[in-house]
Protein backbone atom coordinates (compact mmCIF):
# COMPACT_ATOMS: atom_id res chain seq x y z
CA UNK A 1 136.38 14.65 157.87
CA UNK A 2 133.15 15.84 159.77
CA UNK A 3 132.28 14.48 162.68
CA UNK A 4 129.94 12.05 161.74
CA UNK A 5 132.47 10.40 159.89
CA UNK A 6 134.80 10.00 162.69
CA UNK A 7 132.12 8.19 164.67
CA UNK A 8 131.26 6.52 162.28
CA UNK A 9 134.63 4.46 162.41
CA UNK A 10 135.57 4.79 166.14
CA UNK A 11 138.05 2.42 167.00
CA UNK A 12 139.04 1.79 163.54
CA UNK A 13 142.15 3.43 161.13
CA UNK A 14 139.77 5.31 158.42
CA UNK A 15 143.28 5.76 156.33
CA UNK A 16 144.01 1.80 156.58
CA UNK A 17 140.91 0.71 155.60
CA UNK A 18 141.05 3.14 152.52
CA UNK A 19 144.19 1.80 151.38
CA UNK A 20 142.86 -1.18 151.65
CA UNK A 21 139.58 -0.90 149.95
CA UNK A 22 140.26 1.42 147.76
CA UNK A 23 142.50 -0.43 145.27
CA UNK A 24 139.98 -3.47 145.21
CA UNK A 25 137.16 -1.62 144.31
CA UNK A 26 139.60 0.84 141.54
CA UNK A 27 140.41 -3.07 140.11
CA UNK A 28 136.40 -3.91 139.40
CA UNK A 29 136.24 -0.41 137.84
CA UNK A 30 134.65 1.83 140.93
CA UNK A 31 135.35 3.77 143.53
CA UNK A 32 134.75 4.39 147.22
CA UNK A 33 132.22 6.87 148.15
CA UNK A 34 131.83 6.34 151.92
CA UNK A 35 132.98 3.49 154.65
CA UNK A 36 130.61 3.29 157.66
CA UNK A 37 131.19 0.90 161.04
CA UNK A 38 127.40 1.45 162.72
CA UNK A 39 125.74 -0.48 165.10
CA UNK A 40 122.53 -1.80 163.69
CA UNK A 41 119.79 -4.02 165.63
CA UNK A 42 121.40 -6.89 164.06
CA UNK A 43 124.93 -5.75 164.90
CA UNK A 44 127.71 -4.20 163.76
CA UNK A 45 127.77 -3.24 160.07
CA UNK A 46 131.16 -2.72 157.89
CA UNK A 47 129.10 -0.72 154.94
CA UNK A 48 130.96 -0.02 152.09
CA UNK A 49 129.30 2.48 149.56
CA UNK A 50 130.76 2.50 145.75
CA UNK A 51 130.18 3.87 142.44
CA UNK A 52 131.69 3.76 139.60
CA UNK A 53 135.09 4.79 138.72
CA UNK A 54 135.75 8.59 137.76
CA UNK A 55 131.89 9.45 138.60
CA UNK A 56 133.00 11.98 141.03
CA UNK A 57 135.56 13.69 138.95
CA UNK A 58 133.12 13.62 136.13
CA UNK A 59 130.02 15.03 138.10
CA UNK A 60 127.80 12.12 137.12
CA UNK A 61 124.32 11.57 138.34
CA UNK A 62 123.64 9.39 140.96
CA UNK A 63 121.75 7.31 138.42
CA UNK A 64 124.93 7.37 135.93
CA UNK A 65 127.29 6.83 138.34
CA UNK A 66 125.55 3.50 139.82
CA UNK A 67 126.92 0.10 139.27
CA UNK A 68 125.08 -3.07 139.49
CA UNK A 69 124.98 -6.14 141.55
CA UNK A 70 127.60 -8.33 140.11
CA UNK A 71 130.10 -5.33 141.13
CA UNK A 72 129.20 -5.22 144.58
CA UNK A 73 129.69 -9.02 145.34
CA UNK A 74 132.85 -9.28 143.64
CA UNK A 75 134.02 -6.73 145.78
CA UNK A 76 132.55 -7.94 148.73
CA UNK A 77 134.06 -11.29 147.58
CA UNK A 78 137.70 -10.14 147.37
CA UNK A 79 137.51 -7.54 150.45
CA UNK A 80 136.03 -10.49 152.82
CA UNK A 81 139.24 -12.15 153.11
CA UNK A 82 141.87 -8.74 152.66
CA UNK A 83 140.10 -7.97 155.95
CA UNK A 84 140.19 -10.66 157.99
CA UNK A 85 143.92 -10.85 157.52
CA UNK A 86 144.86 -7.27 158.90
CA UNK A 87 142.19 -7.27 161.71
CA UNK A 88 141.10 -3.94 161.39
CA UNK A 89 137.85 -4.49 162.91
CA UNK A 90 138.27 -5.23 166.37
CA UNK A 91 135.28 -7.24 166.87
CA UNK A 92 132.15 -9.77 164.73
CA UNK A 93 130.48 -7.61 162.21
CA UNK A 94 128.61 -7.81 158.74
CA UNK A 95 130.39 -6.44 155.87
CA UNK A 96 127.71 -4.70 153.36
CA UNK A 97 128.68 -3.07 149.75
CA UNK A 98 126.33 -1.62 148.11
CA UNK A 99 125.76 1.80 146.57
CA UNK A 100 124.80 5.21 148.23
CA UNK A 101 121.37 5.65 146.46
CA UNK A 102 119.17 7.97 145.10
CA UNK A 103 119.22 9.71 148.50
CA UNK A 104 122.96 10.04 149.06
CA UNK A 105 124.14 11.48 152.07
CA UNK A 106 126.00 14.57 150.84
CA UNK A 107 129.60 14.77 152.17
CA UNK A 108 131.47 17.75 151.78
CA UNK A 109 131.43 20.89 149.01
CA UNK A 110 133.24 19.02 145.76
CA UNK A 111 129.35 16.73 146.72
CA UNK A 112 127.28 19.96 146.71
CA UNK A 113 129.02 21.33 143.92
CA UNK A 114 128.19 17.88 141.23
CA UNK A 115 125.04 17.90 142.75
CA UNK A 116 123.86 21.43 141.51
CA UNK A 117 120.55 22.05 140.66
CA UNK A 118 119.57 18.76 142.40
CA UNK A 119 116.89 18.91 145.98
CA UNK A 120 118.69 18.28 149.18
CA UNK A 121 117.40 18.31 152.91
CA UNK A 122 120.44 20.17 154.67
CA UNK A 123 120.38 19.90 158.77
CA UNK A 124 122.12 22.97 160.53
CA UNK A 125 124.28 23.62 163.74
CA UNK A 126 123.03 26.83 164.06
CA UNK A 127 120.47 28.34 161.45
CA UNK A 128 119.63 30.28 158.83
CA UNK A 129 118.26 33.14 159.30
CA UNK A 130 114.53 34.12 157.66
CA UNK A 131 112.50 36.57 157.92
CA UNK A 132 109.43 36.57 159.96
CA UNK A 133 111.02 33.80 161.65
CA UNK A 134 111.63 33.73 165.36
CA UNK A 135 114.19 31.75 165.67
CA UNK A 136 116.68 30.57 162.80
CA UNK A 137 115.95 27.93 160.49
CA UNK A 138 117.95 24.60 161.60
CA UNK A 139 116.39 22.55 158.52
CA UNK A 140 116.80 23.57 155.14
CA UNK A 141 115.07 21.15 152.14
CA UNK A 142 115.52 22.85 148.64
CA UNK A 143 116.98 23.06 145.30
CA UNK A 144 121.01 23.30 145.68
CA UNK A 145 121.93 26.60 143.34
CA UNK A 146 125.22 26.77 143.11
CA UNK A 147 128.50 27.42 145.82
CA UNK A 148 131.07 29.93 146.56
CA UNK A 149 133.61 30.56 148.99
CA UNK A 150 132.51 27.51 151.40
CA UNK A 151 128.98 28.99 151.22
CA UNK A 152 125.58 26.97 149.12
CA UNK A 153 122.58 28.84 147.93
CA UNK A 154 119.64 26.23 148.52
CA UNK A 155 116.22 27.67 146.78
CA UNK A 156 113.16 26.69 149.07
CA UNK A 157 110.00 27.91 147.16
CA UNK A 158 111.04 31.74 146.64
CA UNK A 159 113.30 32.39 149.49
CA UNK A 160 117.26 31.50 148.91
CA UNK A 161 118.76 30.45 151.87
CA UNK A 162 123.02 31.11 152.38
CA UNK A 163 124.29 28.06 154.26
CA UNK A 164 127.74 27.96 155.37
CA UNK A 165 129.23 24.69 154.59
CA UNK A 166 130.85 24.50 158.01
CA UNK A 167 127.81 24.54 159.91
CA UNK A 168 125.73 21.49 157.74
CA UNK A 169 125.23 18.90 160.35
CA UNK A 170 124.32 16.62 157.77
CA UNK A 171 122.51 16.88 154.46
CA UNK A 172 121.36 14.35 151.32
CA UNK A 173 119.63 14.14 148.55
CA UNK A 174 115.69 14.51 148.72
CA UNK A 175 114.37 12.04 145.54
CA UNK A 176 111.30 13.12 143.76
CA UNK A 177 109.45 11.11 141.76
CA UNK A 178 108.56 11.71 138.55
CA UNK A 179 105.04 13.20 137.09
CA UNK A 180 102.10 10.47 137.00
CA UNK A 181 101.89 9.08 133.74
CA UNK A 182 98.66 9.81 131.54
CA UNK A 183 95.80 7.23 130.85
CA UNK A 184 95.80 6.28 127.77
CA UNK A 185 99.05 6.48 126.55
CA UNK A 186 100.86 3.31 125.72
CA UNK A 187 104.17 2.48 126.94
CA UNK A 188 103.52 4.38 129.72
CA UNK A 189 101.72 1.85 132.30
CA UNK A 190 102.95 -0.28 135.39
CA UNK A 191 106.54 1.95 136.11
CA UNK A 192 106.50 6.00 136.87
CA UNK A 193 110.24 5.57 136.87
CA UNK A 194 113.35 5.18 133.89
CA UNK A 195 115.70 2.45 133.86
CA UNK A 196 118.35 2.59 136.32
CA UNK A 197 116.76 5.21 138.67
CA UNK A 198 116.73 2.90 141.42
CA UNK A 199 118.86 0.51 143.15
CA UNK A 200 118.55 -3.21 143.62
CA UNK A 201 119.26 -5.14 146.55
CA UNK A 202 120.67 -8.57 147.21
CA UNK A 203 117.37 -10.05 146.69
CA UNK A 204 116.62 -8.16 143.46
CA UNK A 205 113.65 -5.49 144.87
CA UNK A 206 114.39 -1.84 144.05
CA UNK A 207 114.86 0.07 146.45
CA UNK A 208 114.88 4.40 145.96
CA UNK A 209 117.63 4.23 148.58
CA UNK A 210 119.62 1.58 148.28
CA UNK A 211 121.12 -0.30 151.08
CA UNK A 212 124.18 -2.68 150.41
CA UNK A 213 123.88 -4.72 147.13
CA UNK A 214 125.76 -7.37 148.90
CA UNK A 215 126.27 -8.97 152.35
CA UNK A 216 128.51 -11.07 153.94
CA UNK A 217 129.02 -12.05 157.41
CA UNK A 218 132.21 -11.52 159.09
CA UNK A 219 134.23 -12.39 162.62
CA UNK A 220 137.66 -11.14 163.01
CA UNK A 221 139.84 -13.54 164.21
């Protein structure tokens, strides 16, 4: 677990709350990709991020692998009470599930490995190297190439960057929109994007990154 991860949930048992969520979200047919505890303006936020079940074993696309509203509330619905009776969260906070998004945070190598061939913006501990470059490159934002031996090739325009796995600070998706569509050509006007590229959100707007698809508030007892 990086860092980030481990801040993420200071103060709570990551493994505990896995067992716990885990089954519950394997019984409405998905599958945990991330549990965050953050602080936001309006408080602390439980934010659990699914997709559907066997996505990441079968490599699917962030667009294939998405699963819709009614998914995320009954989770949300059946979690709610599972946590308030082991107190895991020390304190009031806001449980969210939702999905990750078209602009996934990327977390760990089996990630950059499905996501192959995909654009990523990777922050670094310390660098790439480039030439011409004074000092190395801490930000990398290309296409991810392939991996080997805990080490991605990200193409940025014609240079290939090597970055070591271990030093990625953090690193997600980048998403791109697609090309303008042409005048005149029917079936083709008011949307640049397919069917379920985007996320929806409690309230039904789309949104390209896709907070929680469902909220509840929550005070431990």
């Amino acid at each position: 677990m990086s860092d980030a991860r481990r801040d993420a949930l200071k103060g709570i048992d990551r493994s505990k709350l896995e067992e716990l969520v885990g089954p519950v979200a394997h019984a409405h047919g998905a599958e945990v990709v991330d549990i965050e505890f953050k602080q936001d303006p309006q408080g602390w936020v439980l934010r659990v991020l699914l997709e559907k079940l066997g996505a990441a074993a079968e490599k699917l696309s962030t667009e294939a692998a998405a699963i819709d509203l009614e998914v995320c509330s009954n989770v949300s619905r059946e979690l709610s009470p599972a946590l308030d009776a082991t107190e895991l969260v020390p304190h009031a906070y806001h449980l969210e599930v939702g999905t990750p998004g078209v602009e996934r945070t990327l977390r760990g190598e089996a990630d950059f490995v499905r996501f192959i061939g995909k654009k990523a913006k990777i922050k670094l501990h310390e660098g790439v190297a480039a030439d011409g470059a004074a000092a190395a490159i801490k930000v990398v934002v290309g296409i991810l190439e392939g991996v080997e031996g805990g080490v991605a090739t990200v193409r940025e325009g014609s240079r290939a960057h090597a970055v070591a796995l271990s030093d990625v600070s953090s690193a997600r998706l980048v998403f791109e929109f697609g090309p303008a569509p042409k005048p005149g050509k029917s079936g083709k006007t008011g949307s640049t994007s397919k069917p379920g590229t985007t996320s929806k959100s409690a309230d039904g707007s789309g949104d390209p990154k896709s907070k929680a698809q469902a909220e509840r508030s929550k005070r431990s007892v």
